[in-house]
N, C-alpha and C. Protein backbone atom coordinates (compact mmCIF):
# COMPACT_ATOMS: atom_id res chain seq x y z
N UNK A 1 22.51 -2.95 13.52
CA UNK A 1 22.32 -4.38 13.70
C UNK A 1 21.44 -4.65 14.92
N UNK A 2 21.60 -3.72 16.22
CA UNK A 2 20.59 -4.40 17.08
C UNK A 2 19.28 -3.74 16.91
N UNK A 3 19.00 -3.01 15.88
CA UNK A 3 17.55 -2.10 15.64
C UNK A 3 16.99 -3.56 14.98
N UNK A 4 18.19 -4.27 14.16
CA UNK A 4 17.32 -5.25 13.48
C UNK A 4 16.91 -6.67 14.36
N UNK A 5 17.90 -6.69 15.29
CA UNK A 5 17.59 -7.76 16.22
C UNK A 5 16.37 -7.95 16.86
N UNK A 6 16.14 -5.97 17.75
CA UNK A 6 15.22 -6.18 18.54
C UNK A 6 13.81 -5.90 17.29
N UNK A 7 13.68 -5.70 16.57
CA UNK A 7 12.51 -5.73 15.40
C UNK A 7 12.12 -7.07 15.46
N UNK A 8 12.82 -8.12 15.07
CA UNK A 8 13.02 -9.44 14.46
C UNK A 8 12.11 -10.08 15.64
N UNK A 9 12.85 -9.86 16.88
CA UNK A 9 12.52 -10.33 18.25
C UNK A 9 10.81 -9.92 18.21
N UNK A 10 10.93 -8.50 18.15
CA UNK A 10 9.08 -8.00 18.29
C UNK A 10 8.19 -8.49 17.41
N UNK A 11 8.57 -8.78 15.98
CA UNK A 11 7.65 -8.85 15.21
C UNK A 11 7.61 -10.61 15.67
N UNK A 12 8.25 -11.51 15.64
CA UNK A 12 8.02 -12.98 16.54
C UNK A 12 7.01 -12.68 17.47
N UNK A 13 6.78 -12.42 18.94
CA UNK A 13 6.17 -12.09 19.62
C UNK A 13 4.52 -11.51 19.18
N UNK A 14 4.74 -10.65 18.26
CA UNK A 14 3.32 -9.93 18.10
C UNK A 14 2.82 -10.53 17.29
N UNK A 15 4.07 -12.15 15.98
CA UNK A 15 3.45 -12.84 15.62
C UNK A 15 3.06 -14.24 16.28
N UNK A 16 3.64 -14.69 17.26
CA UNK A 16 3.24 -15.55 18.25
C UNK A 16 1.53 -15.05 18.69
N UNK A 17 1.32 -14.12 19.00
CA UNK A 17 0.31 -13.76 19.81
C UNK A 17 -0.91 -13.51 18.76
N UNK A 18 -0.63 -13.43 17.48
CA UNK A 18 -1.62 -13.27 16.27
C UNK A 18 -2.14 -14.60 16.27
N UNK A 19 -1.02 -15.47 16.68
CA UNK A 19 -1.22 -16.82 15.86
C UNK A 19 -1.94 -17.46 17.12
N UNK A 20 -2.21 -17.11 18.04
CA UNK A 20 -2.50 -17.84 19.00
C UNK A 20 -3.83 -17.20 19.26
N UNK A 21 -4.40 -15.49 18.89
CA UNK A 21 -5.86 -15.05 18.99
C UNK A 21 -6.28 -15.84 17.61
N UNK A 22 -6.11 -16.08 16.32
CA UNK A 22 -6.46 -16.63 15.50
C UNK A 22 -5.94 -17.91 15.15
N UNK A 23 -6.64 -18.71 15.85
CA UNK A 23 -6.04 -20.20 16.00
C UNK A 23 -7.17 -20.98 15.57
N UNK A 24 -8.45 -20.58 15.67
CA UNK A 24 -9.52 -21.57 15.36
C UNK A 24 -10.15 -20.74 13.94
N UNK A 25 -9.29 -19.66 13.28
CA UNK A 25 -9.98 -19.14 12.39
C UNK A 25 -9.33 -20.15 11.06
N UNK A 26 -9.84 -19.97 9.57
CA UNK A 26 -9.45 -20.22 8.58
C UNK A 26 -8.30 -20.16 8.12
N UNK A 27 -7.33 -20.69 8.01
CA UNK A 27 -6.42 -20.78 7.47
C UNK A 27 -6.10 -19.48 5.89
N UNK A 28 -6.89 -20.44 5.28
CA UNK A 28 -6.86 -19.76 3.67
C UNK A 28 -7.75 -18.29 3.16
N UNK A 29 -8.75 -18.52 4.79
CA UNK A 29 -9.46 -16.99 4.57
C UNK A 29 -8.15 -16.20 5.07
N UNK A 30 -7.56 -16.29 6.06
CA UNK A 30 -6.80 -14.89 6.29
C UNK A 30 -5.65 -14.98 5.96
N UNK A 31 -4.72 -15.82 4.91
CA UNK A 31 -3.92 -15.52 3.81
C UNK A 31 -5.04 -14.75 2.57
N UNK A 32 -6.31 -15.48 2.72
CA UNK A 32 -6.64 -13.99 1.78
C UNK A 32 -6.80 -12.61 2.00
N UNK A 33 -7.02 -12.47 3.63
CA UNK A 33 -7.18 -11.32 3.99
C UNK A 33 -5.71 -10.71 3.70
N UNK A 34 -4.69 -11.48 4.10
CA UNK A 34 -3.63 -10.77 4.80
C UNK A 34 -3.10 -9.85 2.68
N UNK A 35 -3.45 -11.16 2.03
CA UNK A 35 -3.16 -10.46 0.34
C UNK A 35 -4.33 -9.33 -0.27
N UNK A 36 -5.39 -9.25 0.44
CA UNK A 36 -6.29 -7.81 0.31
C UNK A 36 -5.38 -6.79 1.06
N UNK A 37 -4.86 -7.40 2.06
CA UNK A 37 -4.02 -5.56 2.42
C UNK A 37 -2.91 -5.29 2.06
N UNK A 38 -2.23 -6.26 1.78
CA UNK A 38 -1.17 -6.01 0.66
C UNK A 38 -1.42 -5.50 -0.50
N UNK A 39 -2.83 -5.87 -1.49
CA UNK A 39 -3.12 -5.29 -2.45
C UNK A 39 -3.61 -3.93 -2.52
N UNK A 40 -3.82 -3.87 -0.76
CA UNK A 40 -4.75 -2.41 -0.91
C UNK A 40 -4.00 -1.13 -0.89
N UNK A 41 -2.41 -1.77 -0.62
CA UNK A 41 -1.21 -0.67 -0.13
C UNK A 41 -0.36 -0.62 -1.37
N UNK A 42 -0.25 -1.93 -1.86
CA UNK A 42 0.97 -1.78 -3.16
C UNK A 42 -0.04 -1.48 -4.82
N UNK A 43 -0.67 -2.06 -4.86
CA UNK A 43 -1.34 -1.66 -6.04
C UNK A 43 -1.84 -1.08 -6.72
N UNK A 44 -2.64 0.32 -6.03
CA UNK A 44 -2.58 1.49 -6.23
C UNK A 44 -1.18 2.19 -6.52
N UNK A 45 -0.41 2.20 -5.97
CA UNK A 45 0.71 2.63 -5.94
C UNK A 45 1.43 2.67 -7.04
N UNK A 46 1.69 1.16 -7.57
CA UNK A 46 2.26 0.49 -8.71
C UNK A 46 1.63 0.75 -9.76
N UNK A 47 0.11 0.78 -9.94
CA UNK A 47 -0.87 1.13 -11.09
C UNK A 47 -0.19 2.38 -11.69
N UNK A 48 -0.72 3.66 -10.63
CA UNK A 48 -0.77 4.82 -10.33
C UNK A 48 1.18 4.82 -11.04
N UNK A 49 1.86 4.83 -10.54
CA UNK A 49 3.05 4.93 -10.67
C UNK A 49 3.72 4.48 -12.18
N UNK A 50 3.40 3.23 -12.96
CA UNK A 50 3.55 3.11 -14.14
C UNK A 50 2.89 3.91 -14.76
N UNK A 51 1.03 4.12 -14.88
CA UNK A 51 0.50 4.69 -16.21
C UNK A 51 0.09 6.36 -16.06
N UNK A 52 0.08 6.88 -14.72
CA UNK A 52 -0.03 8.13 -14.76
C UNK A 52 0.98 8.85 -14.63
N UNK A 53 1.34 9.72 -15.38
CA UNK A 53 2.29 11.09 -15.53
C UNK A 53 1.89 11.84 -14.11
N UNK A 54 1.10 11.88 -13.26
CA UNK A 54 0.92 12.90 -12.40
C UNK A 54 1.41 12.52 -11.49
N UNK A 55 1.47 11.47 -10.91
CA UNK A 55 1.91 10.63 -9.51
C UNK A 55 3.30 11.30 -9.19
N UNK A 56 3.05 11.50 -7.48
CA UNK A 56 4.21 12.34 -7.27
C UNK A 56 4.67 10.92 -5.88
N UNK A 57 5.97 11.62 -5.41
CA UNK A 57 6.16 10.46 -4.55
C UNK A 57 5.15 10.97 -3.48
N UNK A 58 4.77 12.27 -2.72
CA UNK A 58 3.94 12.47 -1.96
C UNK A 58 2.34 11.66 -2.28
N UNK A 59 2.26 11.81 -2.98
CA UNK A 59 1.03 11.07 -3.55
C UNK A 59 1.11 9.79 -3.14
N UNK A 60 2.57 8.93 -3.82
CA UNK A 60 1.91 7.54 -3.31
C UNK A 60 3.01 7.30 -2.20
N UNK A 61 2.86 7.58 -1.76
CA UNK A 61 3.03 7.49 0.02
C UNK A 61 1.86 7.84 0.66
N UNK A 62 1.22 8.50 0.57
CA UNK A 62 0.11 8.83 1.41
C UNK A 62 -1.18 7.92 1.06
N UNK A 63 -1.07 7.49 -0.65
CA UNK A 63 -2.09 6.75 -0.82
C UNK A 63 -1.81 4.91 -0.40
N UNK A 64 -0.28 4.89 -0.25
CA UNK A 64 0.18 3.77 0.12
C UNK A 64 -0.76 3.57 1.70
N UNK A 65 -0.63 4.48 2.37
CA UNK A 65 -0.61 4.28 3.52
C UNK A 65 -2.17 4.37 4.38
N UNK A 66 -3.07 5.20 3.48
CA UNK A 66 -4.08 5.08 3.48
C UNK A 66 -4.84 3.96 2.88
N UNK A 67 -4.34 2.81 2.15
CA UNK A 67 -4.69 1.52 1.81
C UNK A 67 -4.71 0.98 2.88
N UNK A 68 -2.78 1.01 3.48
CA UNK A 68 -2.80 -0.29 4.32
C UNK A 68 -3.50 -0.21 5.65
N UNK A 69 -3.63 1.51 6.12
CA UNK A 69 -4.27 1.30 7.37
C UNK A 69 -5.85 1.03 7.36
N UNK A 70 -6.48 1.59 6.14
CA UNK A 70 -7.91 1.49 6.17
C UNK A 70 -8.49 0.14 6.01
N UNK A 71 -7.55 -0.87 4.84
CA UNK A 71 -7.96 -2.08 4.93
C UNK A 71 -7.48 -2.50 6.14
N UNK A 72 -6.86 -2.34 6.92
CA UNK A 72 -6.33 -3.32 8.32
C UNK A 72 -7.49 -2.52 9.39
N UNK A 73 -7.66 -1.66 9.36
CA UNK A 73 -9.07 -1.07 10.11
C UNK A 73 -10.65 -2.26 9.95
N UNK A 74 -10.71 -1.80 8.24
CA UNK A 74 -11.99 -2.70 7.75
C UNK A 74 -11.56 -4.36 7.90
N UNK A 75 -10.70 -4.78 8.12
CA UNK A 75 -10.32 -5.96 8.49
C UNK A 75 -10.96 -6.38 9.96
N UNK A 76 -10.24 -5.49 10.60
CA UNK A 76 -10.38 -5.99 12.39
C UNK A 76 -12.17 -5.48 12.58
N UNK A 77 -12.97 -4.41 12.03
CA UNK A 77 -13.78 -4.41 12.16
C UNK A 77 -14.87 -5.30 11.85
N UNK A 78 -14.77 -6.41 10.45
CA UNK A 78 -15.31 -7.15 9.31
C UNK A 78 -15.28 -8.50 10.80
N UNK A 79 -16.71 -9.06 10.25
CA UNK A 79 -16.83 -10.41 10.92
C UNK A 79 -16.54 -11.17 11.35
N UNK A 80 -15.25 -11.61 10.67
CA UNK A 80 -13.84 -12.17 10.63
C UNK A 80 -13.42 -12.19 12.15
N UNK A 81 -13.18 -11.02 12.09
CA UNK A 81 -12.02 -10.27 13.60
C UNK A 81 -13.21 -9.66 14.69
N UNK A 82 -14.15 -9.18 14.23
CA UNK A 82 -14.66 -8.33 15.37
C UNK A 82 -15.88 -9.17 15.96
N UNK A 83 -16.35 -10.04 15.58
CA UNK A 83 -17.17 -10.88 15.67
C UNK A 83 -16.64 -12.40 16.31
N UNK A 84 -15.98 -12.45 15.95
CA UNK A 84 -15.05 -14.40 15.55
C UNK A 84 -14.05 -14.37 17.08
N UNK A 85 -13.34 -13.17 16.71
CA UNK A 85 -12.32 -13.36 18.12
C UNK A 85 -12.79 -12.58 18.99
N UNK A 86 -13.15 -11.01 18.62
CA UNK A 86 -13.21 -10.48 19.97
C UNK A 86 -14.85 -10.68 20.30
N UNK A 87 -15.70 -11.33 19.62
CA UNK A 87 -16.86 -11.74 20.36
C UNK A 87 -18.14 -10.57 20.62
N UNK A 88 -18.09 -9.72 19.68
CA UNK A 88 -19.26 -8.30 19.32
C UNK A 88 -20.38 -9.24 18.92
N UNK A 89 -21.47 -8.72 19.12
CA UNK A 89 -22.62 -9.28 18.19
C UNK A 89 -22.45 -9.19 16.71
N UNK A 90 -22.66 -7.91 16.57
CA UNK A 90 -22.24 -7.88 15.10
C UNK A 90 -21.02 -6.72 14.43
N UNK A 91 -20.44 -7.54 13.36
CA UNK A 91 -19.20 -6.18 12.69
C UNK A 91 -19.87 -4.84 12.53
N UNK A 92 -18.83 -4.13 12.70
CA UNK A 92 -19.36 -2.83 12.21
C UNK A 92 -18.84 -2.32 10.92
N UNK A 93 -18.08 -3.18 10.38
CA UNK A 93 -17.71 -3.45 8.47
C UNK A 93 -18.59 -4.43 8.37
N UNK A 94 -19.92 -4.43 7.27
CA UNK A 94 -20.85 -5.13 6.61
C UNK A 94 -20.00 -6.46 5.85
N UNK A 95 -18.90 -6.33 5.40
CA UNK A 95 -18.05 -7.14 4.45
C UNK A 95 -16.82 -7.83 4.43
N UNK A 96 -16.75 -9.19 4.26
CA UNK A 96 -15.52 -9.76 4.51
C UNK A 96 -14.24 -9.64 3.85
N UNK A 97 -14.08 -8.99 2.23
CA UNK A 97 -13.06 -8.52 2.22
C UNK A 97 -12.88 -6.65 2.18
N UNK A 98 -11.85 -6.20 2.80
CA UNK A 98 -11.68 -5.07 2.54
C UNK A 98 -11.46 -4.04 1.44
N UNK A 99 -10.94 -5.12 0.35
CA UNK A 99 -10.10 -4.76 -0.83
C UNK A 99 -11.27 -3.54 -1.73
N UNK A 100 -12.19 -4.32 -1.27
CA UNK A 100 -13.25 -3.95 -2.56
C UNK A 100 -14.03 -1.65 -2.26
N UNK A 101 -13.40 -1.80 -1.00
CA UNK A 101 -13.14 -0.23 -0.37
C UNK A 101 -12.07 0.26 -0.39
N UNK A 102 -11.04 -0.30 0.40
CA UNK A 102 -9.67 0.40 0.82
C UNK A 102 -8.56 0.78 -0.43
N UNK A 103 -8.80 -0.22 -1.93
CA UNK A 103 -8.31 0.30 -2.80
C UNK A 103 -8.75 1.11 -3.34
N UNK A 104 -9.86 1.55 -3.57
CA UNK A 104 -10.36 2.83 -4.42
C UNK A 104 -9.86 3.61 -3.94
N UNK A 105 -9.69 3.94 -2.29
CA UNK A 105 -9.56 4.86 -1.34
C UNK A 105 -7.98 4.93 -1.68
N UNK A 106 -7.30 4.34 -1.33
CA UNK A 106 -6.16 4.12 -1.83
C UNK A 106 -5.43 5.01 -3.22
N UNK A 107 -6.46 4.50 -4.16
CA UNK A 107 -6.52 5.38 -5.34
C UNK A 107 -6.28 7.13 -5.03
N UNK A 108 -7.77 7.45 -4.87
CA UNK A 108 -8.16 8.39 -4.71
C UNK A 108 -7.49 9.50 -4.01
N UNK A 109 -6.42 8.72 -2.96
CA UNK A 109 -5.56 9.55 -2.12
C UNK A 109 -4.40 10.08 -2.94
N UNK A 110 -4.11 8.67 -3.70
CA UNK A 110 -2.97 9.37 -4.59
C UNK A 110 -3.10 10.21 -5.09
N UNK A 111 -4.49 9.82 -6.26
CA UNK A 111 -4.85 11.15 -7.00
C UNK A 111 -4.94 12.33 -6.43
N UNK A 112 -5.47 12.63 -5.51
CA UNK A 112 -5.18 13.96 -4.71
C UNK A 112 -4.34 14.41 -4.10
N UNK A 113 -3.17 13.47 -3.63
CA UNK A 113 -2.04 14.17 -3.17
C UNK A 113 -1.18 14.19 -4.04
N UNK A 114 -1.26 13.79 -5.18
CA UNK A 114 -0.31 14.04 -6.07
C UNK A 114 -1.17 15.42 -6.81
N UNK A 115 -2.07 15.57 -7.04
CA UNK A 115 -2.79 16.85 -7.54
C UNK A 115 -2.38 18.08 -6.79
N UNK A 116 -2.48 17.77 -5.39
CA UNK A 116 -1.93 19.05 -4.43
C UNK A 116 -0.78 19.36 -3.89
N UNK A 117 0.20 18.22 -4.81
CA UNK A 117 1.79 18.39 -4.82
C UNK A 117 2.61 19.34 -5.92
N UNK A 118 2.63 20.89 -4.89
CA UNK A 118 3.81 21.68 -6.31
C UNK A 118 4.51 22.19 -5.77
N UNK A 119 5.30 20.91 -5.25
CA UNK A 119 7.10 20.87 -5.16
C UNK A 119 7.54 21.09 -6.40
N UNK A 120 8.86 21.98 -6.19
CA UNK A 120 10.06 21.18 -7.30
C UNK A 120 10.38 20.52 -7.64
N UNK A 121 10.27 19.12 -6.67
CA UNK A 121 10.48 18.01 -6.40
C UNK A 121 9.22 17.24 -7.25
N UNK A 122 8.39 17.68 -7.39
CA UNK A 122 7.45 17.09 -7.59
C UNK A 122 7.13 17.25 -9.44
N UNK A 123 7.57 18.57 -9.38
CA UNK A 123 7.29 18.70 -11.35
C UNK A 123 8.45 18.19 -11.65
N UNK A 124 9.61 17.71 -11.07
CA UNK A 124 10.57 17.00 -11.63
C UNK A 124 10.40 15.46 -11.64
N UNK A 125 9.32 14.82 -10.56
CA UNK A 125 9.23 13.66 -10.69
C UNK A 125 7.75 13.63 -12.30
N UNK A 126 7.14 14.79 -12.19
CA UNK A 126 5.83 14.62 -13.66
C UNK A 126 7.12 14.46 -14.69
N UNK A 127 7.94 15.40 -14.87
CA UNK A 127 8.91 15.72 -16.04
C UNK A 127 9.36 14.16 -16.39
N UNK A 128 10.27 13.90 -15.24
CA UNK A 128 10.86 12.20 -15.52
C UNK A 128 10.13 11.22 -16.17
N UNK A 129 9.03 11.66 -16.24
CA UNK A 129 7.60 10.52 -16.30
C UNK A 129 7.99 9.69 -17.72
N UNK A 130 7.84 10.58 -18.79
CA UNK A 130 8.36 10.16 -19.71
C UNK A 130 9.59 9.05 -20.08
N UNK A 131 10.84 9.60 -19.44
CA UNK A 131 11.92 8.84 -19.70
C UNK A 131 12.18 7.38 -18.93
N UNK A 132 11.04 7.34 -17.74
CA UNK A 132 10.96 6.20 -17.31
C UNK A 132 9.79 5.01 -17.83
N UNK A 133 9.18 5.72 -18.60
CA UNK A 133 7.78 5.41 -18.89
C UNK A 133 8.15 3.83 -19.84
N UNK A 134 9.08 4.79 -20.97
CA UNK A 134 9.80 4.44 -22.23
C UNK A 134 10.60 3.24 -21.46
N UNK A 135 11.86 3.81 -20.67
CA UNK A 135 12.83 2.48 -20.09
C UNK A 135 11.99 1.18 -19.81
N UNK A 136 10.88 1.73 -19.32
CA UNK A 136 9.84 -0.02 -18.22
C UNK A 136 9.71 -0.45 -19.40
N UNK A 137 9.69 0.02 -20.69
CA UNK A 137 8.59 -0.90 -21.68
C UNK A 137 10.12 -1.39 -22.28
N UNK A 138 11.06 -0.91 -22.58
CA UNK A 138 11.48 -1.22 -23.71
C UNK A 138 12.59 -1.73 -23.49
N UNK A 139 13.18 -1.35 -21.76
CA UNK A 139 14.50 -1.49 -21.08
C UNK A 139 15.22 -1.24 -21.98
N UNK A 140 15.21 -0.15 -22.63
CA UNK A 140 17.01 0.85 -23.10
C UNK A 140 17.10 2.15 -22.22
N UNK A 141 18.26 2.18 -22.02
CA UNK A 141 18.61 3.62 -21.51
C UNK A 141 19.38 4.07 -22.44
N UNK A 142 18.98 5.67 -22.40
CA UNK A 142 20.26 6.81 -23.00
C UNK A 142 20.99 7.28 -22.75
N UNK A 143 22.09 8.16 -23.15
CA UNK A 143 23.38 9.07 -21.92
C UNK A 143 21.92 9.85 -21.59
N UNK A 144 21.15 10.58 -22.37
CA UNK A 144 20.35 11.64 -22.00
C UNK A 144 19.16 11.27 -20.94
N UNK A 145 18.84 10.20 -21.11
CA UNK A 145 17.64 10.00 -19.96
C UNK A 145 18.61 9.88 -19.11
N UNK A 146 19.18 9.26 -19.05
CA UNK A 146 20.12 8.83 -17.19
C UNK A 146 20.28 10.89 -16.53
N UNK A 147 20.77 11.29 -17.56
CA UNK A 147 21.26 12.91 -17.51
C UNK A 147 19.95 13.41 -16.69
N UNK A 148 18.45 13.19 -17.36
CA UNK A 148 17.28 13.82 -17.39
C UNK A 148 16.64 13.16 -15.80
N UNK A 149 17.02 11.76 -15.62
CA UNK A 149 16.89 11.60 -14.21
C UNK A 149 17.60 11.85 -13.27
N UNK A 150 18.65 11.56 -13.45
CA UNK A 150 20.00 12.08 -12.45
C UNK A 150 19.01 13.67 -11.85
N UNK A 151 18.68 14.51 -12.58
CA UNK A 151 18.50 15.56 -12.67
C UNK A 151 17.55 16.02 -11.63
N UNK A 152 16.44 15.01 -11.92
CA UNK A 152 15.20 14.94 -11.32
C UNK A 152 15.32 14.34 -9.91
N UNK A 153 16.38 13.65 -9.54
CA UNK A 153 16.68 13.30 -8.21
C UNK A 153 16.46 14.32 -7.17
C-alpha cells in the first residue's frame, strides 16, 4: 500500500511538471501524441499475439518495450518537444508523429525475439496457440484445452 501511495504521489508531481513545460502547446496534438505511444507499445503486441502462432511472451515484451521507448524518444526529439519547449533550432526527428516508425520497429522486435526464443517455455506458449486461437473467436472452452493450457503455464 505505501509503494502505491508514494507512486501515486510521483506520478502527480512529474505530472504537474509535464503540464506546466507544455502549457502553451496543443491540447489535441499531444493527446494525439500521447495515443501514438500507446499504439506503438500495445498494438504490435495485441496484433502479433492474436494472429501469429510464433509470438512468445519474450517476444512481446521486448517488442512492447521497444515501441514505447522509441516512440517516446522520437517524440521528445520531433518538433513538438525539441523545438517548441526546449528551444533547438531544429528536431532531430524530421516528423511529428512517431507511430509511423516506432510501430514497425515494435513489430519487428517481436518478430525476432520471438524467433530467437527456444525456451520450453516458449514452444509451450507456440503449442497453446491453437487452443487459444479457437477460445478468442468462438469463446467455448473444453475440459481438454483448459488441461492443454494449464499445461503450458
Amino acid at each position: 500500500m505505501m509503494v502505491a501511495k508514494i507512486a501515486a504521489v510521483a506520478i502527480g508531481i512529474v505530472t504537474v511538471g509535464l503540464a506546466i513545460t507544455f502549457e502553451n502547446q496543443n491540447v489535441a496534438f499531444m493527446a494525439g501524441l500521447a495515443l501514438s505511444v500507446a499504439a506503438s507499445c500495445n498494438f504490435p503486441v495485441l496484433a502479433m499475439a492474436i494472429f501469429w502462432r510464433g509470438t512468445t511472451t519474450r517476444g512481446a515484451v521486448a517488442g512492447g518495450l521497444v515501441g514505447l521507448f522509441s516512440s517516446l524518444i522520437f517524440v521528445v526529439l520531433s518538433k513538438t518537444v525539441w523545438v517548441a519547449v526546449f528551444h533547438f533550432a531544429a528536431p532531430l526527428f524530421p516528423y511529428d508523429n512517431p507511430a509511423l516508425f516506432s510501430m514497425p520497429l515494435a513489430f519487428l522486435v517481436i518478430w525476432l525475439g520471438s524467433l530467437s526464443d527456444q525456451t520450453a517455455r516458449a514452444s509451450a506458449e507456440r503449442r497453446a496457440f491453437d487452443a487459444q486461437f479457437v477460445q478468442s473467436e468462438i469463446g467455448i472452452w473444453s475440459s481438454e484445452d483448459n488441461k492443454a493450457l494449464a499445461g503450458a503455464a
